[in-house]
Protein backbone atom coordinates (compact mmCIF):
# COMPACT_ATOMS: atom_id res chain seq x y z
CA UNK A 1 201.47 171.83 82.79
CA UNK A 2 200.04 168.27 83.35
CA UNK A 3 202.72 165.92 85.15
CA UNK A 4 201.59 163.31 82.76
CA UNK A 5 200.48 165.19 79.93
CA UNK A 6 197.83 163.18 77.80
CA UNK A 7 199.51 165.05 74.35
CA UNK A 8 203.08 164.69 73.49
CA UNK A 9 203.98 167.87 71.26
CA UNK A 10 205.32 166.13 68.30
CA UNK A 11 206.39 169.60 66.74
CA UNK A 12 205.47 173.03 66.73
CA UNK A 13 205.43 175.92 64.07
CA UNK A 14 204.67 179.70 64.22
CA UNK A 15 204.52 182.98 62.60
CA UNK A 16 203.49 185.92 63.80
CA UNK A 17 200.12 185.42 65.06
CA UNK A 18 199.51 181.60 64.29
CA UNK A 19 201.14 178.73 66.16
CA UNK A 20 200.78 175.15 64.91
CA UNK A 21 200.93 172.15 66.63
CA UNK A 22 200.97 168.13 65.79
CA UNK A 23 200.18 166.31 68.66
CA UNK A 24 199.90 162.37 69.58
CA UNK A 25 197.49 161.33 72.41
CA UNK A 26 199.71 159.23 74.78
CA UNK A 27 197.13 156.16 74.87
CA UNK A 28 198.32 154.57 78.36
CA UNK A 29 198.06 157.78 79.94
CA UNK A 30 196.44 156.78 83.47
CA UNK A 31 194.12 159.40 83.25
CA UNK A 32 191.69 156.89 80.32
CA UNK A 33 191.64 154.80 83.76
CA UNK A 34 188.61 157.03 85.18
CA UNK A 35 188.07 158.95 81.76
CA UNK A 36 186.31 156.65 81.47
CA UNK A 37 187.00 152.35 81.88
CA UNK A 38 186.70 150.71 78.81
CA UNK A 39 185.70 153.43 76.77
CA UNK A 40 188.30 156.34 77.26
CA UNK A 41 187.72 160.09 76.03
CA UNK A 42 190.13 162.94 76.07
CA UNK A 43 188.92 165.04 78.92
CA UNK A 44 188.20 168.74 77.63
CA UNK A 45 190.23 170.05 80.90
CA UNK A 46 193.03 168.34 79.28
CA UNK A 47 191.94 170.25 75.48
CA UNK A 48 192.07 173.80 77.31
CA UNK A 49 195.74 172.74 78.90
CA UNK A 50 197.18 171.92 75.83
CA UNK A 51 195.99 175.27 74.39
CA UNK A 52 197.95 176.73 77.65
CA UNK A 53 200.58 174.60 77.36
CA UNK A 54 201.33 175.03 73.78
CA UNK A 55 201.11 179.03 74.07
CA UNK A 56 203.63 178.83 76.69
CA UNK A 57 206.06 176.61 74.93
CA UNK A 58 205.98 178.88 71.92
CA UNK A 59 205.76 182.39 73.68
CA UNK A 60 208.20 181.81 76.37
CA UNK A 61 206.07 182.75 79.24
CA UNK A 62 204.10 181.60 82.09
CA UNK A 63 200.47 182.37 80.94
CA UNK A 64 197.13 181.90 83.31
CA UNK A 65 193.51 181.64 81.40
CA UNK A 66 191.97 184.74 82.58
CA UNK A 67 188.92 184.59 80.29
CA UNK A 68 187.20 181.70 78.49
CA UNK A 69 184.88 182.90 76.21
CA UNK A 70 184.17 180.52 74.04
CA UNK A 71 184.25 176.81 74.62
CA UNK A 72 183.23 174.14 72.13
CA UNK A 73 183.54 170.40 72.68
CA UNK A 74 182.23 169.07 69.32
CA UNK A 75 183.01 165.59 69.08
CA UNK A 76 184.11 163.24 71.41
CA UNK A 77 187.81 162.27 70.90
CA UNK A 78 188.55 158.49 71.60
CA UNK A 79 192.20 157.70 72.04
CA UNK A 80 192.15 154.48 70.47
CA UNK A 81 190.73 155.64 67.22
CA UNK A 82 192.14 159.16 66.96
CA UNK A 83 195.84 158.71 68.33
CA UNK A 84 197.52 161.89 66.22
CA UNK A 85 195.84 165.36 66.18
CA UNK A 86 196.81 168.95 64.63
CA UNK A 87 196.01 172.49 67.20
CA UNK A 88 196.08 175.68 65.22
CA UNK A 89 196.24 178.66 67.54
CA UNK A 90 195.69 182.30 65.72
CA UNK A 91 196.45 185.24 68.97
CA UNK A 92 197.34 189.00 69.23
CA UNK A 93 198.88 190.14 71.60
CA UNK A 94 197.65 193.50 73.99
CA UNK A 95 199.75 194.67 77.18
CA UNK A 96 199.76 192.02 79.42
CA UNK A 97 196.75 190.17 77.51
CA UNK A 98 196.92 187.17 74.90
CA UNK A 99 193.64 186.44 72.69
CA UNK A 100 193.40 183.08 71.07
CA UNK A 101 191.10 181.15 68.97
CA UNK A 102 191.94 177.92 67.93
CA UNK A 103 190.72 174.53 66.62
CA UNK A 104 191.67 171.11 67.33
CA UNK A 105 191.47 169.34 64.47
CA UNK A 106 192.21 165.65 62.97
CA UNK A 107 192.06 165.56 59.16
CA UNK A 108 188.70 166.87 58.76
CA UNK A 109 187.31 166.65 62.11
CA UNK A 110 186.89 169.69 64.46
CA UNK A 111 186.98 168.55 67.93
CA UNK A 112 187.49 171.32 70.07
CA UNK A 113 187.07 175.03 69.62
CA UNK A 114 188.80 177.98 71.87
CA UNK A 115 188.25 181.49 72.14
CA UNK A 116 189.27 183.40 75.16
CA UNK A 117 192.09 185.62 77.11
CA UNK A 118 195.74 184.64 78.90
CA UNK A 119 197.52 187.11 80.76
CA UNK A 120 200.82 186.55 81.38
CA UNK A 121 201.97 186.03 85.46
């Protein structure tokens, strides 16, 4: 987990198999310092964290990315226009091994979509 995260988990939901998130983008993070001056974008390191992040929040378990398969970065996400976001997460679980795809969305705008493999430490 980020010591400053750049999303505040406003609330999480789940069922079996789906976990969804609402999310806020914390707009003074210091990170939009060098992310880039004057015209700040999430950084996708920070999109595949929060994927992490949320998964281990909801599972109750320290989880490491052991396979990223798919990775898209679709649109650009600019903290001053798009402050609140929603992550949907669908996984299955296999031994030791967690597969996820999910979307990060805002209304109806896909930013970011995951597909790959946590294995829990």
């Amino acid at each position: 987990m980020l010591t400053h995260p750049v999303f505040k988990i406003l609330s999480i939901n789940s069922t079996e198999g789906l976990i969804s998130a609402a999310l806020e983008i914390d707009i003074d993070n210091e990170i939009f310092n060098g992310h880039f001056p004057d015209q700040p974008v999430v950084p996708g390191a920070c999109m595949v964290q929060l994927v992490k992040d949320v998964l281990e929040k909801k599972l109750a378990t320290t989880l490491q990315l052991k396979i990223a398969n798919n990775l898209k970065f679709l649109v650009l996400i600019d903290p001053r226009i798009t402050t609140n976001l929603y992550l949907q997460l669908n996984y299955t679980t296999e031994d030791d091994l967690i597969k996820v795809n999910g979307d990060l969305t805002a209304e109806d705008v896909v930013y970011f979509k995951f597909q790959g493999v946590f294995m829990q430490k």
